[in-house]
N, C-alpha and C. Protein backbone atom coordinates (compact mmCIF):
# COMPACT_ATOMS: atom_id res chain seq x y z
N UNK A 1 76.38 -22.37 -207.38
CA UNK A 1 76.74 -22.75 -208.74
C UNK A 1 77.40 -24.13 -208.72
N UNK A 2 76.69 -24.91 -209.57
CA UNK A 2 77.70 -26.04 -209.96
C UNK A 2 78.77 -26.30 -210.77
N UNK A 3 79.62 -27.15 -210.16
CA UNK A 3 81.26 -27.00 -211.03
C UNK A 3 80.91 -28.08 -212.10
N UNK A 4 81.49 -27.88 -213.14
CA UNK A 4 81.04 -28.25 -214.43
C UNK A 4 82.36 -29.59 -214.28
N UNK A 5 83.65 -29.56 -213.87
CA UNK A 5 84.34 -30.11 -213.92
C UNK A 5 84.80 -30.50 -212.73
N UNK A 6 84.81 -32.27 -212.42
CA UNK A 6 84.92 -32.88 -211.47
C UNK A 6 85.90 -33.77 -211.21
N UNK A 7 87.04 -33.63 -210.43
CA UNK A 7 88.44 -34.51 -210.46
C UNK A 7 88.24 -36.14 -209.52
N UNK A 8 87.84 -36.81 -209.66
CA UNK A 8 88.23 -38.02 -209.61
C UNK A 8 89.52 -39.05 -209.34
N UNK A 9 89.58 -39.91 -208.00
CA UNK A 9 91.20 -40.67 -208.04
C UNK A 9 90.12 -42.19 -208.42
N UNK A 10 90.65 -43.06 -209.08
CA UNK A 10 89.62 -44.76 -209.08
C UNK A 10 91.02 -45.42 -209.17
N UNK A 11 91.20 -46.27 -208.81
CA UNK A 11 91.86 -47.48 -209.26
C UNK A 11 91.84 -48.03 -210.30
N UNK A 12 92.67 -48.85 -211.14
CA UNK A 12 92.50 -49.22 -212.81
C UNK A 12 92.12 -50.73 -212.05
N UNK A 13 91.15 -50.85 -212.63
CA UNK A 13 90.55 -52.53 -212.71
C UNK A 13 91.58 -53.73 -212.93
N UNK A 14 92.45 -52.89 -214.14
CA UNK A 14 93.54 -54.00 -214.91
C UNK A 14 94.88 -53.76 -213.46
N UNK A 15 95.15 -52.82 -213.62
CA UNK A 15 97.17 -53.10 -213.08
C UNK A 15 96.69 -52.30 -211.43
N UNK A 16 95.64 -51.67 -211.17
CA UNK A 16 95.48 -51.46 -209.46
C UNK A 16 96.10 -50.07 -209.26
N UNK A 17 96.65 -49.19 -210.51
CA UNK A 17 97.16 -48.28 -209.57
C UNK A 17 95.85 -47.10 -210.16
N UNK A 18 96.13 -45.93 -208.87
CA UNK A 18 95.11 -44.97 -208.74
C UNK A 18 95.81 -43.83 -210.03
N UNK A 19 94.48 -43.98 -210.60
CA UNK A 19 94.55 -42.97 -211.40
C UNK A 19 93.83 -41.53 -211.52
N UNK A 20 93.69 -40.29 -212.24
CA UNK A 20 92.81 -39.36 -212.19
C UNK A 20 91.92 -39.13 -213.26
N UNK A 21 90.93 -39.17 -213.07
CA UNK A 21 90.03 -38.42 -214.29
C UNK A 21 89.16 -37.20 -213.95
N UNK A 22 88.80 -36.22 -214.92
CA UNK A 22 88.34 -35.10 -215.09
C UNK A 22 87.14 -35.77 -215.46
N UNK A 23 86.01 -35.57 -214.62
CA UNK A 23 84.71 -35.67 -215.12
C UNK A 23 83.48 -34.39 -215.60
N UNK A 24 83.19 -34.51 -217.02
CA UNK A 24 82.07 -33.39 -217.07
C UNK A 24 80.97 -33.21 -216.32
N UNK A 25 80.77 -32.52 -215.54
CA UNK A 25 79.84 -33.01 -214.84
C UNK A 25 78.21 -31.90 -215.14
N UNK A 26 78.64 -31.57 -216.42
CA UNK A 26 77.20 -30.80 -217.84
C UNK A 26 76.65 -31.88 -217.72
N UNK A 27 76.68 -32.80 -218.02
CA UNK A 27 76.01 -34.21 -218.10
C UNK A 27 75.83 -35.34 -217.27
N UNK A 28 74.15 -35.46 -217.22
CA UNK A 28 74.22 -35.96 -216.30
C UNK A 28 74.41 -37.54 -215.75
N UNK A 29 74.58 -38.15 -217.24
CA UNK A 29 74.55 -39.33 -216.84
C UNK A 29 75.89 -39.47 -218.26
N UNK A 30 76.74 -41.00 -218.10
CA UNK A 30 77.27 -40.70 -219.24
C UNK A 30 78.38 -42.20 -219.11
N UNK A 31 78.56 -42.61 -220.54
CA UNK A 31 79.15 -43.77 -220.09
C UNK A 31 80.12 -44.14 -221.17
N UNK A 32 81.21 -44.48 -221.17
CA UNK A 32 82.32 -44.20 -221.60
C UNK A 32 83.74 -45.32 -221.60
N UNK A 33 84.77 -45.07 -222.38
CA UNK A 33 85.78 -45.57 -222.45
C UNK A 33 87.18 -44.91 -222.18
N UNK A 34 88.23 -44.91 -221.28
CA UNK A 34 89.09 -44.08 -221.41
C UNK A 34 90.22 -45.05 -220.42
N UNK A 35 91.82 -45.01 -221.40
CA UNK A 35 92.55 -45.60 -221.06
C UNK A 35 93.47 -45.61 -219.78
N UNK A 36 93.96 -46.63 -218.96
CA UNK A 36 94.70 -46.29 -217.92
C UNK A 36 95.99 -45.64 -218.68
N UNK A 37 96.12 -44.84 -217.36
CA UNK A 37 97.76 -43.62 -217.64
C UNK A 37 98.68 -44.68 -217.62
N UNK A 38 98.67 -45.37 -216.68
CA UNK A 38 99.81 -46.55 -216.23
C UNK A 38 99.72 -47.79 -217.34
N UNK A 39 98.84 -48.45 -217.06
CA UNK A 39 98.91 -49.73 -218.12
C UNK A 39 98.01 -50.01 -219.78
N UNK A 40 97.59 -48.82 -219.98
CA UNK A 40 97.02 -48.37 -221.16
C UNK A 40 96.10 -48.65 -221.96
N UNK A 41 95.46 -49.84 -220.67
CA UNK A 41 94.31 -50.78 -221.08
C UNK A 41 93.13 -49.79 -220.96
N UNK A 42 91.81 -50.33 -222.04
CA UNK A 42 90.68 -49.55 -222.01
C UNK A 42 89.70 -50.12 -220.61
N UNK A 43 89.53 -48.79 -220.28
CA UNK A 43 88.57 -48.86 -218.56
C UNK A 43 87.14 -48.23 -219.49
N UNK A 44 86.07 -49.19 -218.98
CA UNK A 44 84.79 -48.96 -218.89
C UNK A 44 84.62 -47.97 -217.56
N UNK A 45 84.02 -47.23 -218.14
CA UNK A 45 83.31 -45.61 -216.74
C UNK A 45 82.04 -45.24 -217.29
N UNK A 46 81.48 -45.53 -215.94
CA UNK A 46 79.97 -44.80 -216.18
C UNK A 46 80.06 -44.02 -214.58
N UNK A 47 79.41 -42.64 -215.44
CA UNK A 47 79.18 -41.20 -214.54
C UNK A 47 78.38 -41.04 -214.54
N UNK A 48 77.77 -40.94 -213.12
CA UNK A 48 76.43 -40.23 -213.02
C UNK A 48 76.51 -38.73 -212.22
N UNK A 49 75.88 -37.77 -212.18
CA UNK A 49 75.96 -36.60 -211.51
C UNK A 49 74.54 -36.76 -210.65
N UNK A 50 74.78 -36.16 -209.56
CA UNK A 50 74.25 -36.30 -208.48
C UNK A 50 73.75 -34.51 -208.16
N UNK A 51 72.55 -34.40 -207.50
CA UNK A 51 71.72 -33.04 -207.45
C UNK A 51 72.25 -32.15 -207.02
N UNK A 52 73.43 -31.99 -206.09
CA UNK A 52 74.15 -31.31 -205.27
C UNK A 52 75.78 -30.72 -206.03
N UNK A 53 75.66 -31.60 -207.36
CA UNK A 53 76.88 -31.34 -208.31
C UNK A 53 77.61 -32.61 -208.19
N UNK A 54 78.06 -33.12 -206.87
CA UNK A 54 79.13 -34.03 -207.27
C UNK A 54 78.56 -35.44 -208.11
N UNK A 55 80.12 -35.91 -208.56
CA UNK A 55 79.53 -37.31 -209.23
C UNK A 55 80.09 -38.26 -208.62
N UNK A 56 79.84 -39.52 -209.34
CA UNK A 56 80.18 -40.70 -208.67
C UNK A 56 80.56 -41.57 -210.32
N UNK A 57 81.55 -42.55 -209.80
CA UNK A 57 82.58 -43.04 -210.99
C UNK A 57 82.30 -44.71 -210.83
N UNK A 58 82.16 -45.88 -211.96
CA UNK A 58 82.50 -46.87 -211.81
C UNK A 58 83.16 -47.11 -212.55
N UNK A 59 83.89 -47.77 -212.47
CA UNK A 59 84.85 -48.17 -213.71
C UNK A 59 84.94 -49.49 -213.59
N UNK A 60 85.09 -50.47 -214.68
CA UNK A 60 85.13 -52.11 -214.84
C UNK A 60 86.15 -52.27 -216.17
N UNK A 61 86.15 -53.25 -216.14
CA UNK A 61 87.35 -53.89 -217.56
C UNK A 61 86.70 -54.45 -218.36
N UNK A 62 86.90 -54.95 -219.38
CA UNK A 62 86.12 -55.37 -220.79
C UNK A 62 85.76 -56.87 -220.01
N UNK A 63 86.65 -57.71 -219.03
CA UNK A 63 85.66 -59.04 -218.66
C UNK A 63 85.17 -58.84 -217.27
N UNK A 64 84.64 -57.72 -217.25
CA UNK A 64 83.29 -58.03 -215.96
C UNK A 64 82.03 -58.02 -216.35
């Protein structure tokens, strides 16, 4: 069975510190906005899910 929900550590693009996100991982591709915990700037994330369940995270800042 695949886990629907996938925990994630990334680094914030803006201020560098590691943060966590909960990824859905129902979906398989998916691309998104969601703010750092620490410096509250909006992080670009795109998720993709991978055949085996897990995913994989990028995250960038509004100037990359």
């Amino acid at each position: 069975m695949i886990n629907e929900l996938d925990v994630k550590k990334i680094p914030c693009p803006y201020c560098g510190e590691v943060i966590e996100l909960v990824v859905d991982c129902s979906v398989e591709e998916q691309e998104y906005i969601e703010d750092c915990q620490v410096c509250c700037r909006p992080i670009n994330l795109v998720v993709t899910v991978n055949s085996d369940g897990s995913s994989d995270v990028w995250a960038s800042s509004d100037d990359e």
